[in-house]
N, C-alpha and C. Protein backbone atom coordinates (compact mmCIF):
# COMPACT_ATOMS: atom_id res chain seq x y z
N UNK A 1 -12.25 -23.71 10.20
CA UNK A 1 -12.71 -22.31 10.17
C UNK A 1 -11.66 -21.44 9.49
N UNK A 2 -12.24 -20.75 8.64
CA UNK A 2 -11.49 -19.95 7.63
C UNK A 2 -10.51 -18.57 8.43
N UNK A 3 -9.07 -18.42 8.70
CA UNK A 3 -8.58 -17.56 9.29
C UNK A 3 -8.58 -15.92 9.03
N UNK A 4 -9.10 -15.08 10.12
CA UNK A 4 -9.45 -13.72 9.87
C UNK A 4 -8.26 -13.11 8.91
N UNK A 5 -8.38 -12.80 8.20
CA UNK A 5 -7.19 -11.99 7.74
C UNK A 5 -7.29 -10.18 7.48
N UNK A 6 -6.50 -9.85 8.14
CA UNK A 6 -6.94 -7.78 8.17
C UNK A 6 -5.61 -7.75 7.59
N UNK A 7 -5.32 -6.49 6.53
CA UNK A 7 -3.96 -5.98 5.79
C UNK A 7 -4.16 -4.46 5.60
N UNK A 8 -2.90 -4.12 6.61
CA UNK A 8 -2.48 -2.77 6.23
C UNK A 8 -2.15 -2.47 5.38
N UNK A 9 -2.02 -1.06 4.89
CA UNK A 9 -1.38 -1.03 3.78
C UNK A 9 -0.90 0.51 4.34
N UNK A 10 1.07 0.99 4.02
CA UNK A 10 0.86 2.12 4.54
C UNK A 10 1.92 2.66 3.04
N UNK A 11 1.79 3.76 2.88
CA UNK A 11 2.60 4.37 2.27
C UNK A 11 3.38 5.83 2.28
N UNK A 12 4.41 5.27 2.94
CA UNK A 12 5.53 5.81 3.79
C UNK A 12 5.94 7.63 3.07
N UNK A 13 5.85 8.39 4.03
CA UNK A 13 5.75 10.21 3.13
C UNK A 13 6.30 10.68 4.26
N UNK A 14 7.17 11.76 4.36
CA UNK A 14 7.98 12.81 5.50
C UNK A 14 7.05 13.80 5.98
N UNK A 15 5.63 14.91 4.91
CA UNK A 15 4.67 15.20 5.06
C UNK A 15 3.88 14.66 5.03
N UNK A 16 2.95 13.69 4.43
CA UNK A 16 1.95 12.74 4.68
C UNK A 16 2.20 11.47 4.34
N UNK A 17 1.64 10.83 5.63
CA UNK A 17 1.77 9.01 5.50
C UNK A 17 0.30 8.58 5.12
N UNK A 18 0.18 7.96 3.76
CA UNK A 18 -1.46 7.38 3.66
C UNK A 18 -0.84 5.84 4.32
N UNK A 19 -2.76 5.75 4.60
CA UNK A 19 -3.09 4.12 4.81
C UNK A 19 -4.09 3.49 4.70
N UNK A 20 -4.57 2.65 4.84
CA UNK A 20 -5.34 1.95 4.49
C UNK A 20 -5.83 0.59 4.67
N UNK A 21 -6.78 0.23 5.49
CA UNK A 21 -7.01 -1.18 6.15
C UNK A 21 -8.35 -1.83 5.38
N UNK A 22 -8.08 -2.95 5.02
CA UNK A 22 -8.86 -3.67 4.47
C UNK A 22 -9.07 -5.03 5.40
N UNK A 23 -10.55 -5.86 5.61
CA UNK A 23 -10.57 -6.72 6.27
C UNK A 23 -10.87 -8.19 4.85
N UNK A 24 -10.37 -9.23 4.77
CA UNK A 24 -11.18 -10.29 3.70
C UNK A 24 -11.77 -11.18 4.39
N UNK A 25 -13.42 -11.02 3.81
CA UNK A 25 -14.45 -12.14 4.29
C UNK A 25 -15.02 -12.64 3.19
N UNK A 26 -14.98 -14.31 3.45
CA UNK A 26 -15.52 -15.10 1.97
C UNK A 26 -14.21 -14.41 0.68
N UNK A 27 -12.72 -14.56 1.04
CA UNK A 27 -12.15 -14.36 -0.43
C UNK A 27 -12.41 -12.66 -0.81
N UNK A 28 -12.73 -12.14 -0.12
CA UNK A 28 -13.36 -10.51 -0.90
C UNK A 28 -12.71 -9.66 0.19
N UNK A 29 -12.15 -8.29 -0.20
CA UNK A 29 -11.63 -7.17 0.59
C UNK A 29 -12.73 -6.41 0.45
N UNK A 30 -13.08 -6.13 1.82
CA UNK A 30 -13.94 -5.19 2.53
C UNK A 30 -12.75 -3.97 3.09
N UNK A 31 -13.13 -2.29 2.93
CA UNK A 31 -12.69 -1.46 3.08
C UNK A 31 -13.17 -1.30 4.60
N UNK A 32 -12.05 -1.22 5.63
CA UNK A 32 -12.38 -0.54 6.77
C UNK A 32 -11.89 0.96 6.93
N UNK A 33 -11.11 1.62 6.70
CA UNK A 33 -10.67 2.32 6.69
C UNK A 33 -9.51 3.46 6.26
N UNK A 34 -9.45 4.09 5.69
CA UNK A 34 -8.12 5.12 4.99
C UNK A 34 -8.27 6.83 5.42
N UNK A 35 -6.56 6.86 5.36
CA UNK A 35 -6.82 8.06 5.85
C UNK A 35 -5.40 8.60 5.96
N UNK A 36 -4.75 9.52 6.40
CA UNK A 36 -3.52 9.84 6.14
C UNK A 36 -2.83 10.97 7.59
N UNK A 37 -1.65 10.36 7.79
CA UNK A 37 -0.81 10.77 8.94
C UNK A 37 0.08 11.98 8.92
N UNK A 38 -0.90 13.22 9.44
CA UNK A 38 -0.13 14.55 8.82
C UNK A 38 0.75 14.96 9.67
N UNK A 39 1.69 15.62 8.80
CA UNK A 39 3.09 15.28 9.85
C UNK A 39 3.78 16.80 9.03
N UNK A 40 2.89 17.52 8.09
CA UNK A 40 4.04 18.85 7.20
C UNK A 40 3.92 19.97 8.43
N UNK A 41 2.97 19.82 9.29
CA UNK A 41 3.30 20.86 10.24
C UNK A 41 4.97 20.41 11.39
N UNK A 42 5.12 19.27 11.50
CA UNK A 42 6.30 18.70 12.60
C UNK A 42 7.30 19.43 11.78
N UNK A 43 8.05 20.30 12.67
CA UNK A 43 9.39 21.00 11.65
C UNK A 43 10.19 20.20 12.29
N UNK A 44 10.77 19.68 13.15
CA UNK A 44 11.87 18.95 13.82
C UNK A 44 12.02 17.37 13.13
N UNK A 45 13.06 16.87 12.20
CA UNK A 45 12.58 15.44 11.66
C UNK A 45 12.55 14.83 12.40
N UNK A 46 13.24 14.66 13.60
CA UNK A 46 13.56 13.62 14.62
C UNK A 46 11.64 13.47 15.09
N UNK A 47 11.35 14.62 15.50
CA UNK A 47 9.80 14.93 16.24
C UNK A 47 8.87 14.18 15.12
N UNK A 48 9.14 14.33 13.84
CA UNK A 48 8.46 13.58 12.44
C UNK A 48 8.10 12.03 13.10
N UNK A 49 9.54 11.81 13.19
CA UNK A 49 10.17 10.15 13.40
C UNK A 49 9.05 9.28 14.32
N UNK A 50 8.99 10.25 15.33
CA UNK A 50 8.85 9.76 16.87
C UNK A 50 7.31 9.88 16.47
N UNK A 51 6.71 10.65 15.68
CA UNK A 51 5.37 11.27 15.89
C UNK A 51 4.73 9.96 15.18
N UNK A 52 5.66 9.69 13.70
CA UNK A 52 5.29 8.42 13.10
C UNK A 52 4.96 7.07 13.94
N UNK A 53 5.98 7.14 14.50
CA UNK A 53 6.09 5.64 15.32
C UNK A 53 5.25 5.29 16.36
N UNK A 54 4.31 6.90 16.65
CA UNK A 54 3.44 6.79 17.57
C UNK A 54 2.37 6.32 17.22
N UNK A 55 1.74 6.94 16.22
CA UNK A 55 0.42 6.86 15.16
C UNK A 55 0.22 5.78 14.60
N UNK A 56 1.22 4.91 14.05
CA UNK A 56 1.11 3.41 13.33
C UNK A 56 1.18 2.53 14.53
N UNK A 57 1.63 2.59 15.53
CA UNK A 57 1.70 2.00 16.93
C UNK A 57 -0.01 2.23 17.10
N UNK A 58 -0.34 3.42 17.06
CA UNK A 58 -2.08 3.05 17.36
C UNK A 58 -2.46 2.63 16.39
N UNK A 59 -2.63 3.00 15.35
CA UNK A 59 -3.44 2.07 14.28
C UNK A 59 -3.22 0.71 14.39
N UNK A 60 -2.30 0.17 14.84
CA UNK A 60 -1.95 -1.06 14.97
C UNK A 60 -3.18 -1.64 15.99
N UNK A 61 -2.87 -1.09 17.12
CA UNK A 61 -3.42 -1.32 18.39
C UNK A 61 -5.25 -1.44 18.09
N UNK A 62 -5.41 -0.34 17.59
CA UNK A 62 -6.67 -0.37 16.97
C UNK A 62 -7.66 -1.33 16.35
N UNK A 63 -6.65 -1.10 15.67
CA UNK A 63 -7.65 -2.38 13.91
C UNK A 63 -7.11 -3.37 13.95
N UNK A 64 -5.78 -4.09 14.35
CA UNK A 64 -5.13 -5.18 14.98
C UNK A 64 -4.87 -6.18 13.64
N UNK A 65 -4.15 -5.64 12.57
CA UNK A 65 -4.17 -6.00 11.33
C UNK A 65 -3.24 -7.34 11.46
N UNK A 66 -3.80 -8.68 10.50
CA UNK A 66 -2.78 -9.63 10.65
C UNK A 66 -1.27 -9.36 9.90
N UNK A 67 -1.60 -8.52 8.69
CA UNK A 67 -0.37 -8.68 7.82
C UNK A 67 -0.48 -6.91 7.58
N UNK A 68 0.93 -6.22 7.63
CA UNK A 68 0.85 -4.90 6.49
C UNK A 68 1.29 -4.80 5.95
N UNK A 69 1.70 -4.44 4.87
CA UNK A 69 2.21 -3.79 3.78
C UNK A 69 2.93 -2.59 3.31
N UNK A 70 3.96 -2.18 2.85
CA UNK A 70 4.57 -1.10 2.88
C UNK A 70 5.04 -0.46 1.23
N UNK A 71 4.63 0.74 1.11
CA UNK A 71 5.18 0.94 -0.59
C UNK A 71 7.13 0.92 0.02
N UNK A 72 7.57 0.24 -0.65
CA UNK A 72 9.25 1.01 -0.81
C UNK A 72 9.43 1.94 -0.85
N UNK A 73 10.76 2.83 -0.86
CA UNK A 73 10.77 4.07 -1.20
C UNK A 73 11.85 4.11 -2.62
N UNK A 74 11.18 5.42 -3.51
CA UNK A 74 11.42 5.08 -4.66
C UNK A 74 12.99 5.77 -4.82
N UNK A 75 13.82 4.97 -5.63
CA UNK A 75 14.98 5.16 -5.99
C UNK A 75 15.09 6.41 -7.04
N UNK A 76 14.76 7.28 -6.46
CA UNK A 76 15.44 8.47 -7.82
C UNK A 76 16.65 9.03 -7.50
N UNK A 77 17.01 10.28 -8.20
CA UNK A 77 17.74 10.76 -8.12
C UNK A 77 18.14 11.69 -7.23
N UNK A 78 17.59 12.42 -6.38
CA UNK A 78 17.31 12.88 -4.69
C UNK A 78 17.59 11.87 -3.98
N UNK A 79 18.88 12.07 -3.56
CA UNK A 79 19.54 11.27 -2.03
C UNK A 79 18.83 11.55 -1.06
N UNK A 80 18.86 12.83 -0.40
CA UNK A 80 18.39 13.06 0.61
C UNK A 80 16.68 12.56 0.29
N UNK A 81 16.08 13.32 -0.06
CA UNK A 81 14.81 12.24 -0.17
C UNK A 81 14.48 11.19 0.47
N UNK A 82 15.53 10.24 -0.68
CA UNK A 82 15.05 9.02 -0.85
C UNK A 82 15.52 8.53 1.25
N UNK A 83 16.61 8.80 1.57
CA UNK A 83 16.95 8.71 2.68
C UNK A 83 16.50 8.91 4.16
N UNK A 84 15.31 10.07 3.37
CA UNK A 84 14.07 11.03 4.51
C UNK A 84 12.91 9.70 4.05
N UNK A 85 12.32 9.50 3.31
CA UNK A 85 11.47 8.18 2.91
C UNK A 85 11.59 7.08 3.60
N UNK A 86 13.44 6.79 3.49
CA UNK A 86 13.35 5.16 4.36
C UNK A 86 13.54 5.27 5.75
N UNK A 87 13.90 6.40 6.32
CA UNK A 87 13.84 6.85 7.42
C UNK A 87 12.04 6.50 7.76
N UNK A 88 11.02 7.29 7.19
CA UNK A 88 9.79 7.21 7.73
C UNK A 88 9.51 5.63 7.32
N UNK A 89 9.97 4.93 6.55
CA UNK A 89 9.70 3.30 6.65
C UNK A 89 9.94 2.69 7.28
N UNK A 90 11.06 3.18 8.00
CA UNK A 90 12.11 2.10 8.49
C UNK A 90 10.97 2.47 10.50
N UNK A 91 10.86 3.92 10.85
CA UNK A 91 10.32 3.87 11.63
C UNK A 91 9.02 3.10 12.04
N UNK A 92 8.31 3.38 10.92
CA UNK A 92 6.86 2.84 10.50
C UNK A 92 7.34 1.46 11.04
N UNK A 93 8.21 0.46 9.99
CA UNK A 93 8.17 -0.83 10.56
C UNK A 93 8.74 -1.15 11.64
N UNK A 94 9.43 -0.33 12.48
CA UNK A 94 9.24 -0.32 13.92
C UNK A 94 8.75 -0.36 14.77
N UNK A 95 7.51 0.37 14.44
CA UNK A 95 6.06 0.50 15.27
C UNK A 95 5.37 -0.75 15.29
N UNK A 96 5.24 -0.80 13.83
CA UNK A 96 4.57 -2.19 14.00
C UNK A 96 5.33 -3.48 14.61
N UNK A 97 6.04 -3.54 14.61
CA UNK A 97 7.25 -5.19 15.11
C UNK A 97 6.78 -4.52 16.70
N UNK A 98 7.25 -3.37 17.24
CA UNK A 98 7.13 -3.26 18.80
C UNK A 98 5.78 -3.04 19.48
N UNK A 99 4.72 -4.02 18.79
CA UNK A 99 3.28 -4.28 19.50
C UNK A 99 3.33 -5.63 19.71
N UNK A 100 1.89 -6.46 20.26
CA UNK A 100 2.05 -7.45 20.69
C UNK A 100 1.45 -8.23 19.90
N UNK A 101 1.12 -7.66 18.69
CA UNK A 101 0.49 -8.54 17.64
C UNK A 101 1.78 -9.82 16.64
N UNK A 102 1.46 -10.04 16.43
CA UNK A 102 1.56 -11.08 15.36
C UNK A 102 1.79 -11.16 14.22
N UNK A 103 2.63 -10.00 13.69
CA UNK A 103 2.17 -9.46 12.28
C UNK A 103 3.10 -9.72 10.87
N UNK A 104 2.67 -10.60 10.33
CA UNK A 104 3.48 -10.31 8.78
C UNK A 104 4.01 -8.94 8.15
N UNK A 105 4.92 -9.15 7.69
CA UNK A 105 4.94 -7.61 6.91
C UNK A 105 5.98 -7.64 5.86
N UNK A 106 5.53 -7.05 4.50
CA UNK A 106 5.82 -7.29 3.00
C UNK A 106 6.02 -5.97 2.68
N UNK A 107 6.78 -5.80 1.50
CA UNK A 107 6.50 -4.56 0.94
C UNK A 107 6.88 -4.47 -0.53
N UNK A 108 6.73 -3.47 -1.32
CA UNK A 108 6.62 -3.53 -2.87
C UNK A 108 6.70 -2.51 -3.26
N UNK A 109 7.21 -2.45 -4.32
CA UNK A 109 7.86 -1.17 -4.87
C UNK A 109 7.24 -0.14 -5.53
N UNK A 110 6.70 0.83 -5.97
CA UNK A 110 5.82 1.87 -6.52
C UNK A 110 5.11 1.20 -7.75
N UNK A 111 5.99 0.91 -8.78
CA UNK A 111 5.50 0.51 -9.84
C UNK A 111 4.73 -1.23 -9.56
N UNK A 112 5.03 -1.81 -8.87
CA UNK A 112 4.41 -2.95 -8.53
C UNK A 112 3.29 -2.56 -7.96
N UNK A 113 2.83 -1.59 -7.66
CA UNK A 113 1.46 -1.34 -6.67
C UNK A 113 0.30 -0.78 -7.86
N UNK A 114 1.37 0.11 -8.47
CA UNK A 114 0.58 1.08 -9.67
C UNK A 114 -0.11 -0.12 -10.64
N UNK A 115 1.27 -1.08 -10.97
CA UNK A 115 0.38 -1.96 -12.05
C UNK A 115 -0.50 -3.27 -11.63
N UNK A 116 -0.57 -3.31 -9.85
CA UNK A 116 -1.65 -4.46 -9.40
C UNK A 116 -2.54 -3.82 -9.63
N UNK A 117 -2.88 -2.47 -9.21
CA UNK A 117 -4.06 -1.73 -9.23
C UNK A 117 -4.70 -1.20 -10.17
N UNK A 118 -3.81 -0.76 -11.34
CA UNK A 118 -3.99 -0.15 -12.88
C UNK A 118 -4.43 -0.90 -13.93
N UNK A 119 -2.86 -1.81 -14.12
CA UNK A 119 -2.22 -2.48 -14.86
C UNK A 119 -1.43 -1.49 -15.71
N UNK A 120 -0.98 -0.40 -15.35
CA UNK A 120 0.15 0.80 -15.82
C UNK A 120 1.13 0.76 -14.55
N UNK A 121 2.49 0.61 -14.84
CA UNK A 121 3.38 0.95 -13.72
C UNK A 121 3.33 2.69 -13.77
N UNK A 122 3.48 3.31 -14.89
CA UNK A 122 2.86 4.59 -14.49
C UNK A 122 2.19 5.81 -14.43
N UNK A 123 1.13 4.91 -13.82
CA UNK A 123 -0.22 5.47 -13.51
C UNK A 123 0.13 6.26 -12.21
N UNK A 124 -1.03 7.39 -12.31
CA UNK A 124 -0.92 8.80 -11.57
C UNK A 124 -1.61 8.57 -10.45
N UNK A 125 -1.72 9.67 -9.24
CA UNK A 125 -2.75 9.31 -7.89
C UNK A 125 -4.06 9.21 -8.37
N UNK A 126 -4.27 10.25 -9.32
CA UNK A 126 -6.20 10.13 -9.52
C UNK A 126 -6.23 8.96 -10.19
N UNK A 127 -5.52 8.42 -10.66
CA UNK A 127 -5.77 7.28 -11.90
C UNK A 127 -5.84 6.10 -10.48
N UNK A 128 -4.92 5.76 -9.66
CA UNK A 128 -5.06 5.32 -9.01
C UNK A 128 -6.55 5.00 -7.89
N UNK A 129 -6.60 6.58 -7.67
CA UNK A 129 -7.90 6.36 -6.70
C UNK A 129 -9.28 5.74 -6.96
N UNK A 130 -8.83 6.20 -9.07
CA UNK A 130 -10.24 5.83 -9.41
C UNK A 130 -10.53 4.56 -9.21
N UNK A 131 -8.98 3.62 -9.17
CA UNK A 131 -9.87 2.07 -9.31
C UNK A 131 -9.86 1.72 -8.39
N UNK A 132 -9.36 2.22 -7.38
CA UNK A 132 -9.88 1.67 -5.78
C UNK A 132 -11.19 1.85 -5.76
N UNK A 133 -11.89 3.27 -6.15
CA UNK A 133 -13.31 3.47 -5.79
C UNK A 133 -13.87 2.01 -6.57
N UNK A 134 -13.75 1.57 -8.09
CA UNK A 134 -14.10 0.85 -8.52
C UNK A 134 -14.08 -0.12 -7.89
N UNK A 135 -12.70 -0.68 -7.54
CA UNK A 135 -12.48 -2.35 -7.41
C UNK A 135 -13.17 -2.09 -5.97
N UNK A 136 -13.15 -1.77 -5.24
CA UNK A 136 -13.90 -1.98 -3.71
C UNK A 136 -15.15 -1.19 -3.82
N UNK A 137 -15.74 -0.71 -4.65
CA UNK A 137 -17.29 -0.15 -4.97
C UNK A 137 -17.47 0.80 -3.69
N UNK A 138 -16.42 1.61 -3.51
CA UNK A 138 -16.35 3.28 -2.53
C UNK A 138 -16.55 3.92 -3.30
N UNK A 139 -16.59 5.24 -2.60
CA UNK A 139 -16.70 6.49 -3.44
C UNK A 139 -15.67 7.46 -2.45
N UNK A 140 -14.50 6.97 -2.42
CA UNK A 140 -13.79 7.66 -1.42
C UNK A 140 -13.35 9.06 -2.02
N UNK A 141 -13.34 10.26 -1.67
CA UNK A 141 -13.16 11.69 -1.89
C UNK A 141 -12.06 12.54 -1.04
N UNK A 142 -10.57 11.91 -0.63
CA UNK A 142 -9.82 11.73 0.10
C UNK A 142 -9.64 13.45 -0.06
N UNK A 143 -9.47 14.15 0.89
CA UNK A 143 -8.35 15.54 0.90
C UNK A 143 -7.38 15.35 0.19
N UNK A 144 -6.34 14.32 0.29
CA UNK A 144 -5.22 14.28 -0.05
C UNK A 144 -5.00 13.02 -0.75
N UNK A 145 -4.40 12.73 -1.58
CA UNK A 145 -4.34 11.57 -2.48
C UNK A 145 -3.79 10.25 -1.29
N UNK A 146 -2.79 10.58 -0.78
CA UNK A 146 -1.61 9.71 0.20
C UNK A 146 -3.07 8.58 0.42
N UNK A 147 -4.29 8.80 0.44
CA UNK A 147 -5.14 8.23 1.29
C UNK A 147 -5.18 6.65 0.42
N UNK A 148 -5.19 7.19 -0.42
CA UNK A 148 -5.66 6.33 -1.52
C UNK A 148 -4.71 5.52 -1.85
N UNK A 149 -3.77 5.76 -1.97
CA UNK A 149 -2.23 5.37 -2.25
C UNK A 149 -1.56 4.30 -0.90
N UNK A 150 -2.32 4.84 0.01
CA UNK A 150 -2.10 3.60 1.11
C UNK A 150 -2.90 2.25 1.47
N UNK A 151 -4.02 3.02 0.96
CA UNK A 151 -5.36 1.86 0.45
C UNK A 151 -4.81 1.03 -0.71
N UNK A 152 -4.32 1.29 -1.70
CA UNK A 152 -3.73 0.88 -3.08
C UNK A 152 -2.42 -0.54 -2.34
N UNK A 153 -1.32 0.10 -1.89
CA UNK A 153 -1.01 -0.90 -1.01
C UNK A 153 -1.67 -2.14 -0.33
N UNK A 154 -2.60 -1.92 -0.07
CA UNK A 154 -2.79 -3.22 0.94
C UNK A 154 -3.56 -4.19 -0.35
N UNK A 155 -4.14 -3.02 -1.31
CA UNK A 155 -5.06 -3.89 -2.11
C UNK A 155 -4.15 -4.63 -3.01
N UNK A 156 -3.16 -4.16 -3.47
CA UNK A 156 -1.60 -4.74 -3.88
C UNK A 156 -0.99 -6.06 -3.41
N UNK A 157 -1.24 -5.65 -2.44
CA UNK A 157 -0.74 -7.00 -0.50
C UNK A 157 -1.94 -8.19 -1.15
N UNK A 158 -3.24 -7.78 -1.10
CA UNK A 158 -4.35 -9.11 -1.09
C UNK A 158 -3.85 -9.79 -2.73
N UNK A 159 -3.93 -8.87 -3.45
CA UNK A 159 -3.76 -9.60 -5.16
C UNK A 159 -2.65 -10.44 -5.01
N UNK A 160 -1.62 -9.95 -4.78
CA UNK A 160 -0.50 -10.62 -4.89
C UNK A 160 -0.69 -12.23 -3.98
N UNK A 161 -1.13 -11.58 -2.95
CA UNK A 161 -1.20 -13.43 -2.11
C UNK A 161 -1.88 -13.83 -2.02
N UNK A 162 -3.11 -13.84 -2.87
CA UNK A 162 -4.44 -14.44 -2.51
C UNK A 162 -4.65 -15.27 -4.32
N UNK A 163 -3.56 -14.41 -5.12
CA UNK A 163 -3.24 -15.33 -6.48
C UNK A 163 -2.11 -16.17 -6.20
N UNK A 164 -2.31 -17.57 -6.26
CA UNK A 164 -1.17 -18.79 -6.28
C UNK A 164 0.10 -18.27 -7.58
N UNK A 165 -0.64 -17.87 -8.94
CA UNK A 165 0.51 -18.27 -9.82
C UNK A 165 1.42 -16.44 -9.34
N UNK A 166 0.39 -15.59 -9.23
CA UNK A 166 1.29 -14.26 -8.77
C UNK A 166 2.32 -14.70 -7.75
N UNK A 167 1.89 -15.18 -6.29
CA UNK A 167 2.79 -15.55 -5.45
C UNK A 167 3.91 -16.42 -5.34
N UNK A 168 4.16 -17.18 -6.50
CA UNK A 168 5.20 -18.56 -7.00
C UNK A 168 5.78 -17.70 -8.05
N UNK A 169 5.48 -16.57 -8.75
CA UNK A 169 6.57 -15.95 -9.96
C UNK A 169 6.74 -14.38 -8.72
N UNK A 170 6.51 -14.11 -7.85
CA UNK A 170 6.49 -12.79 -7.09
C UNK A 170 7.14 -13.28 -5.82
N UNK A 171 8.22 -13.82 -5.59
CA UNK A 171 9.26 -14.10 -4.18
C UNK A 171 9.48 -12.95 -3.36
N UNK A 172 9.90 -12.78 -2.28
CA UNK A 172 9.97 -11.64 -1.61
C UNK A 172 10.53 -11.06 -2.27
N UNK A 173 12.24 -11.33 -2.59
CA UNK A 173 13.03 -10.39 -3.09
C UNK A 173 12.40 -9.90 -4.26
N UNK A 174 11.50 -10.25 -5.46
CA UNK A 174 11.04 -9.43 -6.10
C UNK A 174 9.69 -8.37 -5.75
N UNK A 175 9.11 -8.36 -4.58
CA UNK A 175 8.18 -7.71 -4.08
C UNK A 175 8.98 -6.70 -3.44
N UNK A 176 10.11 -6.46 -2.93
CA UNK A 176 10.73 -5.63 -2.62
C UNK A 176 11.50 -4.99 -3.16
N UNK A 177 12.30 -5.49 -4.77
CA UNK A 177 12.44 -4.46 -6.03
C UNK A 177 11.82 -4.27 -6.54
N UNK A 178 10.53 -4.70 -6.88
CA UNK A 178 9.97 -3.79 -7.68
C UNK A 178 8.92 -5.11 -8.73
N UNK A 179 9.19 -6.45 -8.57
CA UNK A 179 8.16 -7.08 -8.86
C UNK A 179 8.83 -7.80 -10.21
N UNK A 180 8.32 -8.56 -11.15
CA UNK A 180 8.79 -8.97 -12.38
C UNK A 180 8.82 -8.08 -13.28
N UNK A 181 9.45 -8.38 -14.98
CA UNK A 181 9.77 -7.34 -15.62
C UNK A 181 8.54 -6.64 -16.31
N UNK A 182 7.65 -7.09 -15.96
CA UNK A 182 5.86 -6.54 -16.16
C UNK A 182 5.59 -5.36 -15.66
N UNK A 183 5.76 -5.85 -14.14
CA UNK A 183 5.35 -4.85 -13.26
C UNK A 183 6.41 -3.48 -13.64
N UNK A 184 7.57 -4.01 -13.59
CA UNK A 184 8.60 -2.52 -13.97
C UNK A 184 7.99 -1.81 -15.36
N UNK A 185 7.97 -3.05 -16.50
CA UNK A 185 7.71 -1.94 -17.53
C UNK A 185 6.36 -1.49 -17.33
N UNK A 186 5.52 -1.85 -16.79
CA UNK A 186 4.08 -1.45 -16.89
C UNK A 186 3.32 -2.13 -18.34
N UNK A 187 2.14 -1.62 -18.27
CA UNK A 187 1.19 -2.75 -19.63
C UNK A 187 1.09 -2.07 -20.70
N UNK A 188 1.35 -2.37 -21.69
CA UNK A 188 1.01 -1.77 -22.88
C UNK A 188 -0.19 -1.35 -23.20
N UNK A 189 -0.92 -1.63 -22.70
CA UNK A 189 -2.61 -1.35 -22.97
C UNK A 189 -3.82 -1.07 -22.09
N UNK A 190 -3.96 -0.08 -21.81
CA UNK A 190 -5.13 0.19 -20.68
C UNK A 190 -6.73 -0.57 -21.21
N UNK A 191 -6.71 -0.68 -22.42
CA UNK A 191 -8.02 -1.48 -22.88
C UNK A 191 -7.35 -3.49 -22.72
N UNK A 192 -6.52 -3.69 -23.50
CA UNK A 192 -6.17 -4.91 -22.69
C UNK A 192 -6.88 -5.36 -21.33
N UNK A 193 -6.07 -4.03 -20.49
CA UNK A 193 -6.30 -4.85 -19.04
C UNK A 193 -7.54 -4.97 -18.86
N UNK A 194 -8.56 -3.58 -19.15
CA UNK A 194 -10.23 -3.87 -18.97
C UNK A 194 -10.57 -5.08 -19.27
N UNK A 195 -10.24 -5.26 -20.93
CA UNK A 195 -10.94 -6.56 -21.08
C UNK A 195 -10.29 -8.13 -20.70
N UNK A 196 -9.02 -8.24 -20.16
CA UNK A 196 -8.69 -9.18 -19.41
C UNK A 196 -9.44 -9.50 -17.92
N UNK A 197 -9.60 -7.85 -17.36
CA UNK A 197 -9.93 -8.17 -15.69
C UNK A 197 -11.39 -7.13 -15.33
N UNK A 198 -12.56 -7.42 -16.39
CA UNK A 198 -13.77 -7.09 -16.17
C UNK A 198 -14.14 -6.72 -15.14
N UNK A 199 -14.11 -7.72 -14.08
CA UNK A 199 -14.41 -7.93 -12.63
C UNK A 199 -14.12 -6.79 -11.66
N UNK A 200 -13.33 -6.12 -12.22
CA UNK A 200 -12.29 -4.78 -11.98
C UNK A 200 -12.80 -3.31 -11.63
N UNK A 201 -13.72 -3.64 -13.03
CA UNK A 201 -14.29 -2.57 -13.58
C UNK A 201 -15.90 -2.21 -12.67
N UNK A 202 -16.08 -1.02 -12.07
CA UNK A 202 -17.57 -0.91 -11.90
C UNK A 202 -17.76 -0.32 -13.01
N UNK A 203 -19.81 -0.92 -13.19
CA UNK A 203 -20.50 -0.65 -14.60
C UNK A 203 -21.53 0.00 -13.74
């Protein structure tokens, strides 16, 4: 009997956390749910922290995902930032380890998510959302992009391990910088990728 597999996908924000749960039946991601963890009203970061760790603790509890997924947080030039980011990651994967589930957990770097989902490392949120609506045949109309962007994650999570030759050239340590030198530079060709990955595309 073929094992259930459910994948989070979250993508870690100080004002909004998107996410996104996908279930695979028969080889195929089915959309259960996305949606995003608002947190720009919490003025206290610590209260942020705690508020995070509460919310992914239920979603957990909830949808009872086997594996999740996490975007990295991106290396720019903003210290503090980047430091407020791994702070909400680092909590996030706290939440999840302190349930009683079972859970894998991976994560990947911005441009590795942009170009599973695109095939551009950089591609924008709407550019993004559009091919989620496509590749999972939604019509999701999110308030806020984060939604989509956490959905994008998990759909990131299934490509990567559900392709043999992706998962044998994609080792952890490169899923957690940022992927091979593809994924960093992004694709030269947005018509390329159409006509490489049809299947992709809704007509």
């Amino acid at each position: 009997m073929e094992r259930s597999v459910r994948i989070m996908g979250i993508d870690p924000g100080t004002n909004y956390m998107g996410y996104g749960i996908l279930e695979i039946v028969g080889g195929k991601p089915h959309p259960l749910i996305l949606g995003d963890i608002d947190l720009h009203k919490i003025g206290d970061a610590h209260q942020k922290l705690r508020y995070i760790f509460e919310r992914v603790q239920a979603l957990v509890r909830e949808y009872h995902p086997t594996e999740v997924a996490f975007e990295s947080p991106f290396f720019g030039t903003n210290v503090q930032s980047m430091l407020k980011l791994g702070r909400a990651q680092g909590v996030a994967i706290a939440a999840v380890l302190n349930t009683e589930e079972d859970i894998a957990i991976a994560e990947y770097a911005p441009t590795r998510i942009k170009q599973a989902i695109t095939g551009r490392g950089q591609a924008s949120k709407q550019q993004i959302a559009a091919m989620i609506n496509s590749m999972l045949q939604t019509d999701y109309q999110p308030r806020r992009l984060d939604a989509t962007d956490g959905m994008a994650v998990a759909l990131c999570h299934w490509l990567t391990t559900s392709n043999t030759l992706t998962r044998l050239t994609a080792g952890e340590r490169r899923k957690g910088l940022g992927g091979d030198s593809k994924a960093r530079k992004g694709s030269s060709s947005w018509s390329k990728f159409v006509e490489a990955n049809p299947e992709r595309i809704k007509r």
